[in-house]
Protein backbone atom coordinates (compact mmCIF):
# COMPACT_ATOMS: atom_id res chain seq x y z
CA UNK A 1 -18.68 64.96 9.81
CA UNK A 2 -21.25 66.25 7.49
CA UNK A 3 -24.79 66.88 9.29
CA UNK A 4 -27.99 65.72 7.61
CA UNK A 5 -30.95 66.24 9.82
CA UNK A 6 -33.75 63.84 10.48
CA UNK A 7 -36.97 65.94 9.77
CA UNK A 8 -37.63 66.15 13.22
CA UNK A 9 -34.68 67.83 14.13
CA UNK A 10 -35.44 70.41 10.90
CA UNK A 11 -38.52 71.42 12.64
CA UNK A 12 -37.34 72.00 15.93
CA UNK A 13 -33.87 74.00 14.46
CA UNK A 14 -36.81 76.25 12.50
CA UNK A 15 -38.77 76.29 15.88
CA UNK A 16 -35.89 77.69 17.76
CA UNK A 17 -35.37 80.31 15.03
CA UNK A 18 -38.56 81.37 14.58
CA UNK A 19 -39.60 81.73 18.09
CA UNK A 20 -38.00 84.03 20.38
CA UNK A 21 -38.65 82.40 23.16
CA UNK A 22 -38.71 78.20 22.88
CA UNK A 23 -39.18 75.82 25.17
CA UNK A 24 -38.20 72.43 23.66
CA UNK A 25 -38.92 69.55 25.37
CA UNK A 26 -36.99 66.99 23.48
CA UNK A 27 -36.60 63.32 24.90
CA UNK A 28 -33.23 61.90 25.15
CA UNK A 29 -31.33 60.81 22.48
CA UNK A 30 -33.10 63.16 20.18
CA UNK A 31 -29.62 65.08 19.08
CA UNK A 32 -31.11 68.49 21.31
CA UNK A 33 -26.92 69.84 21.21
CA UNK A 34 -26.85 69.64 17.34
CA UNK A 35 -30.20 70.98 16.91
CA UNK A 36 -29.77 73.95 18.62
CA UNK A 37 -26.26 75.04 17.80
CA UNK A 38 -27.39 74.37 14.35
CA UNK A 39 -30.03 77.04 15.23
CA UNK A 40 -27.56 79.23 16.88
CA UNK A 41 -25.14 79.46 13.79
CA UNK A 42 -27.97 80.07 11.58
CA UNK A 43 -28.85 83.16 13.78
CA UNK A 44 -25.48 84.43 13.78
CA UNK A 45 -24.92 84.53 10.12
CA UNK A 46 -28.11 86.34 9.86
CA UNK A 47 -27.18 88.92 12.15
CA UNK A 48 -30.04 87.79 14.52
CA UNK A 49 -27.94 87.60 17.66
CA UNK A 50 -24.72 88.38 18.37
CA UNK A 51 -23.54 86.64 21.45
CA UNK A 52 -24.57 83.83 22.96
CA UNK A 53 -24.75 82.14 26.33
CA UNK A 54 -24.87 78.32 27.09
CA UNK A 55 -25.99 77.05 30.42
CA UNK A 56 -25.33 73.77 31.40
CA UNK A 57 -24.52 70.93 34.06
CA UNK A 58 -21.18 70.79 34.46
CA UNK A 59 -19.69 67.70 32.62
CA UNK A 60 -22.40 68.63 30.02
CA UNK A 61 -20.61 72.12 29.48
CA UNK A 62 -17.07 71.02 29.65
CA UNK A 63 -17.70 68.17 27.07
CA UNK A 64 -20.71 67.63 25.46
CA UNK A 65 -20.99 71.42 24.08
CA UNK A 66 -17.68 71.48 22.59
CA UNK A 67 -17.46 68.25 21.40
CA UNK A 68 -20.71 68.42 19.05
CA UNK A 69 -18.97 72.00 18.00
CA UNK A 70 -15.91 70.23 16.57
CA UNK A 71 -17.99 67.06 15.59
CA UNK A 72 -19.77 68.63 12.78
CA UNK A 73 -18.77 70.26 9.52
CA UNK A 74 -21.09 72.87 9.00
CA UNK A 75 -19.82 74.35 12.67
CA UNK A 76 -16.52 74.31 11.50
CA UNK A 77 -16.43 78.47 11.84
CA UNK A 78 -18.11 78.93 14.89
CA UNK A 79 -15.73 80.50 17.84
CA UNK A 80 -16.99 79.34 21.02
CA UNK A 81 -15.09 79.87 24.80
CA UNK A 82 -15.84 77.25 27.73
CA UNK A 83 -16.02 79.37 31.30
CA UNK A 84 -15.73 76.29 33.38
CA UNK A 85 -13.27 75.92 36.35
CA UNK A 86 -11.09 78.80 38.53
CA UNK A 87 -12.12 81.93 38.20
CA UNK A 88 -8.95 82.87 36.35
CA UNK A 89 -10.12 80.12 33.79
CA UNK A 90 -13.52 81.63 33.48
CA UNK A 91 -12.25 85.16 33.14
CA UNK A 92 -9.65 84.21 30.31
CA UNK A 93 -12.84 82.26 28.50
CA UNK A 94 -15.02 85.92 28.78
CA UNK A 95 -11.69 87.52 27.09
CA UNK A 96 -12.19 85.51 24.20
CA UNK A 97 -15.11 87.17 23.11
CA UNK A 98 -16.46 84.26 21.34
CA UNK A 99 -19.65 84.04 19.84
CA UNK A 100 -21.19 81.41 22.03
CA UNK A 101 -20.09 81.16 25.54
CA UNK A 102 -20.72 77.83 27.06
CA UNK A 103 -20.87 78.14 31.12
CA UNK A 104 -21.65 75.33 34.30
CA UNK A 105 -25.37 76.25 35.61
CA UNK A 106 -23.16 76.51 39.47
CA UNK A 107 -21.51 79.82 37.63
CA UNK A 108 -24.51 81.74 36.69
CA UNK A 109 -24.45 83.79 39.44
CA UNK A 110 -20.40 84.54 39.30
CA UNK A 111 -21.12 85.32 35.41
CA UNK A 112 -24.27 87.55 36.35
CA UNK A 113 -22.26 89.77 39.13
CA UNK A 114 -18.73 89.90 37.19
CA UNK A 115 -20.21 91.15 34.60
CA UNK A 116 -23.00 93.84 36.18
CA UNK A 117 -24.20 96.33 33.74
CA UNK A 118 -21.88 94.71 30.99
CA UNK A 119 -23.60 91.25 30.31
CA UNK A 120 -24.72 91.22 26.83
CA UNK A 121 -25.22 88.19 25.91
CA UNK A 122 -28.37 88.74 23.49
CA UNK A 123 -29.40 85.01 23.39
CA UNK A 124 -29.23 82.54 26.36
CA UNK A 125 -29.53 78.74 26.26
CA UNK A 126 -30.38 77.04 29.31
CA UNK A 127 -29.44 72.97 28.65
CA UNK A 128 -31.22 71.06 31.02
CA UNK A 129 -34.26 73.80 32.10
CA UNK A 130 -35.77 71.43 34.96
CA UNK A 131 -32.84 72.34 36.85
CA UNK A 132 -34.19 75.75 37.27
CA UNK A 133 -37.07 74.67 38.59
CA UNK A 134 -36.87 76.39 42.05
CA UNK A 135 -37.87 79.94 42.15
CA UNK A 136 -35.98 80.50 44.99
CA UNK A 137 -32.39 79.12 43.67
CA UNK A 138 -29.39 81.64 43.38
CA UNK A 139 -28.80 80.56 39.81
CA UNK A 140 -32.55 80.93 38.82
CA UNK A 141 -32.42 84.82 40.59
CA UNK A 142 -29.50 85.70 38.93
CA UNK A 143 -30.30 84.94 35.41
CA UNK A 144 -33.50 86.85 36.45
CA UNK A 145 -32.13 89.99 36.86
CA UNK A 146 -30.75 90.11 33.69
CA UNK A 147 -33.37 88.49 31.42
CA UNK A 148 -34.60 92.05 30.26
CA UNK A 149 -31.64 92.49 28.28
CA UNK A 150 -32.40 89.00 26.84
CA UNK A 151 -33.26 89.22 23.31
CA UNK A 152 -33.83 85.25 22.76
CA UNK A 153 -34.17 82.79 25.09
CA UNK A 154 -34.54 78.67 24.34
CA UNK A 155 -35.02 76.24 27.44
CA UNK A 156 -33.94 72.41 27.13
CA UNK A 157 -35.02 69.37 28.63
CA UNK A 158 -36.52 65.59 27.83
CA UNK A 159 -37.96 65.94 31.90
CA UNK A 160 -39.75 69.35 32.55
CA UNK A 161 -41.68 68.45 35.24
CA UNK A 162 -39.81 66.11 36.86
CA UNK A 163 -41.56 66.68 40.38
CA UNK A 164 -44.83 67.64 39.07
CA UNK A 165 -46.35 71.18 37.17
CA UNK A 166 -45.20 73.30 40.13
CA UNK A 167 -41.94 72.80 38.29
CA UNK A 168 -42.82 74.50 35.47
CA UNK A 169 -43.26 78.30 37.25
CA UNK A 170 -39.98 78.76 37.59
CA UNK A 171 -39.03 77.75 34.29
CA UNK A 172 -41.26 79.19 31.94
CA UNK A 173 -40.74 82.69 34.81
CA UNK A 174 -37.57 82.73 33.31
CA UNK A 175 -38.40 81.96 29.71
CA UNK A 176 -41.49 84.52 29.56
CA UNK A 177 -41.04 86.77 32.48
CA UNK A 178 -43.88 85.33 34.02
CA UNK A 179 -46.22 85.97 30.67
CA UNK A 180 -47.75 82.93 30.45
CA UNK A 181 -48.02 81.22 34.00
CA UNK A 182 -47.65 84.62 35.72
CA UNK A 183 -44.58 86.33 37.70
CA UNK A 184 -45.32 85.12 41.57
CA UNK A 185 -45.36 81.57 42.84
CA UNK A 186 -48.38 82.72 44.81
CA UNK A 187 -50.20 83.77 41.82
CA UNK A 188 -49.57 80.40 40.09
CA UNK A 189 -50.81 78.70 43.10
CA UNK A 190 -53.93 80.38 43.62
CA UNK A 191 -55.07 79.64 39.56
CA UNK A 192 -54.10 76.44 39.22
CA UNK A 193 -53.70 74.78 42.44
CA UNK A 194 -55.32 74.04 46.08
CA UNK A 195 -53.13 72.73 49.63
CA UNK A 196 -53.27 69.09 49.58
CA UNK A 197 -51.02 67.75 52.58
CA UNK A 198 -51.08 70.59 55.82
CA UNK A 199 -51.13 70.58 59.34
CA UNK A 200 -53.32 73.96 60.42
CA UNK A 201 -52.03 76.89 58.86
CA UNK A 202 -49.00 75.31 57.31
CA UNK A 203 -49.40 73.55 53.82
CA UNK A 204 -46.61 71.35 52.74
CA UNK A 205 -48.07 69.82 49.34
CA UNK A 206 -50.73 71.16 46.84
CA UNK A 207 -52.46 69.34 44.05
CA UNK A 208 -53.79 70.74 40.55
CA UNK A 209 -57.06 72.05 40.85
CA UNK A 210 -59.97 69.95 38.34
CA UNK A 211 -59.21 70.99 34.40
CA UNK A 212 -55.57 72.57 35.67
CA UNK A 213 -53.51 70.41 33.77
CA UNK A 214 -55.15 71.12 30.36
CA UNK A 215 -54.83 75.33 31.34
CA UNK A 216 -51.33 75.28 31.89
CA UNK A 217 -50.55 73.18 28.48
CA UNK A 218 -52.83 75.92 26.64
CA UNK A 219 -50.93 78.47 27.79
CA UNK A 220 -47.70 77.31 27.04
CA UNK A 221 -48.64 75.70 23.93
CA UNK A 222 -47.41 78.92 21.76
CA UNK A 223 -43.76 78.80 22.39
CA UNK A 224 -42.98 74.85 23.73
CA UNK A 225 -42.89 71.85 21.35
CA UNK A 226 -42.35 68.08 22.67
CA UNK A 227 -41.11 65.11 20.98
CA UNK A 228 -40.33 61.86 22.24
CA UNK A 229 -37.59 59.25 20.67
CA UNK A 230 -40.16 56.88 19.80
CA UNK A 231 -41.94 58.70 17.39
CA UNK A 232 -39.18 59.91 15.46
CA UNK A 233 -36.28 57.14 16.01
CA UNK A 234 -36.22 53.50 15.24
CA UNK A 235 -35.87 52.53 19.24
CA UNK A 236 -35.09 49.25 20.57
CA UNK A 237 -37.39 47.21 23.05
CA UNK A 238 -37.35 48.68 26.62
CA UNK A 239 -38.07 46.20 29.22
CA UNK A 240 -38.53 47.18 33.10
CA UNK A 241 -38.74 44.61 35.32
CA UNK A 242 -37.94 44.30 39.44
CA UNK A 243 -36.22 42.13 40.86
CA UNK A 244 -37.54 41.70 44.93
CA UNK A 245 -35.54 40.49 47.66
CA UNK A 246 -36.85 39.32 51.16
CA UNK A 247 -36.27 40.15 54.56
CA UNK A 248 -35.65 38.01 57.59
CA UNK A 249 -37.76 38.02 60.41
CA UNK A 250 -35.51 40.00 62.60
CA UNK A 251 -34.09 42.30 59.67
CA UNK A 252 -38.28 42.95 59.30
CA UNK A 253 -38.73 43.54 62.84
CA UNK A 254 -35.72 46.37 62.37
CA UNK A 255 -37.34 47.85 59.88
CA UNK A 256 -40.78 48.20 61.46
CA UNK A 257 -39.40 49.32 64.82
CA UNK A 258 -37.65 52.15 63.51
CA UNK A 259 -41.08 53.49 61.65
CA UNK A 260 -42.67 53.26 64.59
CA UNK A 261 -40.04 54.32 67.38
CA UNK A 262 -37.71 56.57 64.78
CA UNK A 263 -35.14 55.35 66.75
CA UNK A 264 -32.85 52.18 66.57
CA UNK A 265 -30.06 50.49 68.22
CA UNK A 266 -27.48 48.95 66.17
CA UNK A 267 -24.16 47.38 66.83
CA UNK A 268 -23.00 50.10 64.91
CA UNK A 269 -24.57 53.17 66.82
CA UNK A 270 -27.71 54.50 67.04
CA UNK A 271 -30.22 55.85 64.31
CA UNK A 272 -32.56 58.43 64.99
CA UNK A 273 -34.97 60.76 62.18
CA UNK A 274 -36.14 63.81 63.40
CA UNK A 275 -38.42 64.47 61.02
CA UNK A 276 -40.32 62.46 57.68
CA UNK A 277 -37.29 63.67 55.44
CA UNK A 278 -34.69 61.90 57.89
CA UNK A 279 -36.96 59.00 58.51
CA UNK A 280 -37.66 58.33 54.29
CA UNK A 281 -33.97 58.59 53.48
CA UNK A 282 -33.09 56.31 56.63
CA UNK A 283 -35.47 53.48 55.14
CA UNK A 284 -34.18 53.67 51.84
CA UNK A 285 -30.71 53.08 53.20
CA UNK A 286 -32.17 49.98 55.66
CA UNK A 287 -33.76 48.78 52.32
CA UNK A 288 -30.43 48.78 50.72
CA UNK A 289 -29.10 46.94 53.61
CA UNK A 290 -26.97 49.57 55.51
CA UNK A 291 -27.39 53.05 57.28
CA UNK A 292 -25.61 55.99 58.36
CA UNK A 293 -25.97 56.14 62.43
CA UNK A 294 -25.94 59.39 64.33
CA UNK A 295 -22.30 59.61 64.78
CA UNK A 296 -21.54 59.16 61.31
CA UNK A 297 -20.48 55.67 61.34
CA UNK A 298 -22.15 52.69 58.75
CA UNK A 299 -24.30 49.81 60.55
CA UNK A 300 -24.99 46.94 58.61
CA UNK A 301 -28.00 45.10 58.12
CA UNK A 302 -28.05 42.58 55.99
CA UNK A 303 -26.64 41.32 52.57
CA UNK A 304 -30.20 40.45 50.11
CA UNK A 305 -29.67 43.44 47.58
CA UNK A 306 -25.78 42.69 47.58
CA UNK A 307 -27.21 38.33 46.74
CA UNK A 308 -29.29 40.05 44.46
CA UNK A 309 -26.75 41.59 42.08
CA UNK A 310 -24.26 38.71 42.10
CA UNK A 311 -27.07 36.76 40.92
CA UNK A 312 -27.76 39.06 38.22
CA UNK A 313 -24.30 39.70 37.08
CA UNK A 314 -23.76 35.93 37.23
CA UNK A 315 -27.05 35.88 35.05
CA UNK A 316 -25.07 38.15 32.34
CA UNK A 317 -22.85 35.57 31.45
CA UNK A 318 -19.80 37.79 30.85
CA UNK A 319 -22.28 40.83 29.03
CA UNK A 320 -21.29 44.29 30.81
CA UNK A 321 -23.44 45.21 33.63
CA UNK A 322 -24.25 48.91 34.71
CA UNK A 323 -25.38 49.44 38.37
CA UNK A 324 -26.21 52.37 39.60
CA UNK A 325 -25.77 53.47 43.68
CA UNK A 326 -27.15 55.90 45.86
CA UNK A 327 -25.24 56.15 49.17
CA UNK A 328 -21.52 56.11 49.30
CA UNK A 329 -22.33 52.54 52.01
CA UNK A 330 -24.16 51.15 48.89
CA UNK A 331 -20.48 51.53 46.84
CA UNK A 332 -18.15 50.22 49.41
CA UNK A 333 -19.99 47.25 50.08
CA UNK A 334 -20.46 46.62 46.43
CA UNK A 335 -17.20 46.96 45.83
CA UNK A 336 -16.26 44.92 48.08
CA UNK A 337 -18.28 41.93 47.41
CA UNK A 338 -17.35 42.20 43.93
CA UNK A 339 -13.68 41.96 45.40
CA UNK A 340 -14.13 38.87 46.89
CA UNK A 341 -16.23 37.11 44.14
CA UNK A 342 -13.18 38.12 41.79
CA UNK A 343 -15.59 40.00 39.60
CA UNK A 344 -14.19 42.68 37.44
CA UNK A 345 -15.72 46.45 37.74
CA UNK A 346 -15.00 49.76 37.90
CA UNK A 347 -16.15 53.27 38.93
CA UNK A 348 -18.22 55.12 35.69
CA UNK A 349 -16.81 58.78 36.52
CA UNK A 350 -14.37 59.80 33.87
CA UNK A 351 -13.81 60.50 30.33
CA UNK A 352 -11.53 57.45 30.16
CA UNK A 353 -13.61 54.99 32.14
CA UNK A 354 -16.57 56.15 29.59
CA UNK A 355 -14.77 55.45 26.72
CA UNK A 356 -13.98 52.29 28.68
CA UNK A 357 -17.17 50.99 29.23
CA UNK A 358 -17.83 52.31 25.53
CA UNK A 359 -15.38 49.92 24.09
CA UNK A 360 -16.54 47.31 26.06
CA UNK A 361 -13.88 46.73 28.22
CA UNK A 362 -15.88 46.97 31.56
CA UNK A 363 -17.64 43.60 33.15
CA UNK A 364 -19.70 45.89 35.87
CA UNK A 365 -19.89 49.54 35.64
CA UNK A 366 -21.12 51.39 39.18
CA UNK A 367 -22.47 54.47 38.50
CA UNK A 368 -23.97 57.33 40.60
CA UNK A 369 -26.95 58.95 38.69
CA UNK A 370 -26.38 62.19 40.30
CA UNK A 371 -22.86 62.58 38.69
CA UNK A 372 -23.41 60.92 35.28
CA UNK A 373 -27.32 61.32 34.66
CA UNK A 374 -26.93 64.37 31.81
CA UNK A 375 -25.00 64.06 28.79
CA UNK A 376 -23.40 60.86 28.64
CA UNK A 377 -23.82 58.69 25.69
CA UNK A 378 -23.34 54.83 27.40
CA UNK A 379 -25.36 53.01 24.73
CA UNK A 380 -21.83 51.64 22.83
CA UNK A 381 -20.80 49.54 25.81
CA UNK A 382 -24.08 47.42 27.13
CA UNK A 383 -28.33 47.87 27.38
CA UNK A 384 -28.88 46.50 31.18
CA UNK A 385 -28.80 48.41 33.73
CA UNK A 386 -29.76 47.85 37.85
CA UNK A 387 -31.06 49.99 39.82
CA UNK A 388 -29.38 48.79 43.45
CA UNK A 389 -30.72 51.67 45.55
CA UNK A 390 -33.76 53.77 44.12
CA UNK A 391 -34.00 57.67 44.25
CA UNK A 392 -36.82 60.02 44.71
CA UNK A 393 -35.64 62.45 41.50
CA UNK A 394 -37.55 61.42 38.08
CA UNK A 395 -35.20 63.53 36.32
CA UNK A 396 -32.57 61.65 37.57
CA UNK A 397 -34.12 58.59 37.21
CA UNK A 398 -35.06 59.04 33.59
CA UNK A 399 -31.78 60.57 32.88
CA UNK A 400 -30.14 57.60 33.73
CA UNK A 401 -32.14 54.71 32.29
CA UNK A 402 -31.61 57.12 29.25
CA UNK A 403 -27.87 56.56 28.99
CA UNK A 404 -28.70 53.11 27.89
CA UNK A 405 -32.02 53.73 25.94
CA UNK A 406 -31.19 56.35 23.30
CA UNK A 407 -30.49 56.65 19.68
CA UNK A 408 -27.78 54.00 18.70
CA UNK A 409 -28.53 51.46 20.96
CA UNK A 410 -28.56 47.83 18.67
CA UNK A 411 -30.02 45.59 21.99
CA UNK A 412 -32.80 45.89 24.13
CA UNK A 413 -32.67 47.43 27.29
CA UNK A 414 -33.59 46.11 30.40
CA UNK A 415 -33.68 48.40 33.16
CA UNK A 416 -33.72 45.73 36.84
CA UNK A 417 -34.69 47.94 39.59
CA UNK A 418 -33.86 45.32 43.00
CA UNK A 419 -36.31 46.00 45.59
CA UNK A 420 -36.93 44.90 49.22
CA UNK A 421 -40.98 43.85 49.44
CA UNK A 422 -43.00 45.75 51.83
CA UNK A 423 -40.45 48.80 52.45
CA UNK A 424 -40.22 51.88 51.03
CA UNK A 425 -38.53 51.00 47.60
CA UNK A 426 -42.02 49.87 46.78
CA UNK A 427 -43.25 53.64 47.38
CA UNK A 428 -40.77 55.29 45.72
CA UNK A 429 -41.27 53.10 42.32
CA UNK A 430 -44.75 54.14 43.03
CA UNK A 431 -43.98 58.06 43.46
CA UNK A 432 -41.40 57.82 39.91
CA UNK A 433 -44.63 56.06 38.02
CA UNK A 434 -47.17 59.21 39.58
CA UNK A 435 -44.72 61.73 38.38
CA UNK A 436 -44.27 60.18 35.09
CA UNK A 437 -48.05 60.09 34.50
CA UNK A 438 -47.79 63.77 34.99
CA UNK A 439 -45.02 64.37 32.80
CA UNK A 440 -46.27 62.33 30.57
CA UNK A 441 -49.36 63.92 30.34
CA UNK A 442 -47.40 67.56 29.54
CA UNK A 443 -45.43 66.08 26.65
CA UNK A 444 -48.54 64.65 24.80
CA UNK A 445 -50.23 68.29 25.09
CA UNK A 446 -47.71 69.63 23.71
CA UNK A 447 -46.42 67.37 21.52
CA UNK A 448 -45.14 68.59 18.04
CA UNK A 449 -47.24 67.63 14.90
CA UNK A 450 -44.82 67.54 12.23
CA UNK A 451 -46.54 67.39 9.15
């Protein structure tokens, strides 16, 4: 297929080849593969670089990388090797000596040690840069060590601070060597932050100290450019809306025992959360209407969420549904009451159930967003998705809604989040709209002006 290039995606392939280091924070659906093997090719026909290294999620490296390679013309004659699976795979990949290497983010550190004093990979592209957003991670250490020897470097993402600026340390760390927002975490912290949430000496949470926000965009502003879908793509209508579901009396009582005790006896077993983490993840699953006990077994609670979807797949009249789960419970009893109702679905988790869905063919699609949130293009086979259990991750959570809502998609989408009133589901679609303000606020500073 021949390649013409929206003018957006001109400027950011001269970005990436102009500037050294790049951090492009392109929203989803934006064509960020094309753009910057587009860049790549035109860096390796002008003797620029010489080898190059891809890092990726895994589904993202095994499929997406390779497939834009043989999807466009103009890419025809660039040699590329996938190092994704055994080690005896991986090693037969490095032997190829391609140009571009494309390898899973999980290998980084096998890459980084097999090779030693031998990696010379002179440009490195990290696809999806939020998920090097802890300074501590193995993967983020590794590629440390050797970004010396890194000539060029370009970071990737449409969510780069999915959790808030402390994100962005790590990332632009690796991207700058600490240039810009300095080499230790501690140094970061003391300029642009102050403890928010501690308990004596020990701080769990900090918050961005007045005018922060605006410092850190300045001093990234030199080698990052944004731009979001809508301003460069003819979008369709994106409509949000939740959907909330009641509990009983005695299914309320539950709930508001175990906040207060952190303990509760079920027919099932017994819950218990030994600490805030336990205790939020254990209300999310009594929201959903089930929960893990102690000995590993599922308790049920009760059945609204589950009353809640059949009503809204009975509302699609026949139009393919995509749900997305959290907890393995949250499947198996969706599963099952789709059983019994007779209603048509299957697992999203494959190349061959996403050309499925693609084509169509799939009533109800469950999906996990944790296994299918980077990469996928979904738009082809529906635009509504609902959310039947929420998760904490913005990244993920954007990710997701943006397999429906990206470039190519005819309908509107509606995005149904279900959510029990007065529990924690009503906190957590709080805590993904904070982020986003915060997020959003980074992409507008440093939003791309394309004249």
């Amino acid at each position: 297929m021949k390649y013409i290039s929206h003018d957006y995606q001109s400027y950011a392939i001269r970005y990436i080849e102009e500037h050294p280091i790049a951090a492009v924070f392109l929203d989803m659906g934006l064509g960020k593969t094309s753009i910057t093997l587009t860049a790549i090719q035109h860096l390796l026909v002008a003797g620029a670089v010489k080898k190059v290294l891809v890092v990726a999620p895994l589904r993202v490296a095994q499929s997406t990388w390779p497939d834009e390679v043989a999807k466009w013309d103009h890419l025809a004659g660039l040699s590329f090797a996938v190092a994704v699976g055994t080690p005896k795979v991986r090693e037969a990949a490095l032997r190829q000596n391609a140009s571009v290497t494309i390898i899973n983010r999980e290998n980084i550190e096998w890459l980084v040690k097999k090779l030693g004093s031998g990696f010379d990979y002179d440009m490195v592209v990290i696809d999806e840069l939020s998920s090097f957003k802890s300074w501590r991670a193995k993967r983020t250490r590794a590629l440390l060590s050797v970004r010396p020897r890194i000539r060029r470097i370009v970071g990737l993402t449409g969510t780069p601070s999915p959790n808030g600026l402390m994100d962005l340390f790590s990332e632009f760390r690796i991207l700058d060597m600490g240039k810009r927002l300095g080499r230790f975490i501690g140094q970061y912290r003391a300029a642009y932050f102050t403890p928010d949430k501690r308990n004596g000496d020990i701080i769990y949470s900090y918050k961005p100290l007045p005018g922060a926000e605006e410092r850190i965009y300045q001093r990234i502003s030199d080698n990052t450019i944004s731009m979001s879908a809508s301003d460069h793509l003819p979008m369709p209508p994106f409509v949000s809306t939740e959907l909330p579901v009641k509990l009983s009396k005695k299914e309320r009582e539950s709930y508001d025992r175990f906040c207060h005790d952190l303990v509760l006896t079920l027919k099932g077993g017994e819950v218990t959360a030994g600490n805030a983490a336990v205790l939020a993840g254990k209300l999310v699953q009594l929201a959903n209407g089930a929960v893990y006990t102690d000995a590993g077994t599922i308790a049920k609670i009760h059945d609204r969420k589950l009353d809640a979807l059949e009503d809204i797949i009975e509302g699609m009249n026949g139009k393919p549904l995509l749900v997305a789960y959290w907890y393995q419970h949250d499947l198996k009893r969706i599963e099952k009451r789709l059983a019994e109702r007779r209603i048509p679905f299957e697992k999203i988790k494959s190349a061959a159930s996403i050309a499925k869905w693609n084509r169509g063919e799939i009533a109800v699609g469950l999906i996990h967003p944790a296994s299918a949130g980077h990469g996928l293009n979904l738009q082809a086979g529906g635009s509504t998705l609902a959310w039947f259990g929420l998760c904490w991750s913005l990244e993920l959570y954007q990710q997701m809604n943006a397999r429906l809502y990206r470039q190519g998609q005819q309908s509107t989408v509606v995005v149904t989040h279900i959510v029990a009133e007065d529990t924690i589901d009503e906190h957590i679609l709080q805590a993904l709209k904070q982020k986003d303000k915060t997020q959003a606020a980074l992409i507008a500073a440093v939003k791309a002006v394309i004249a």
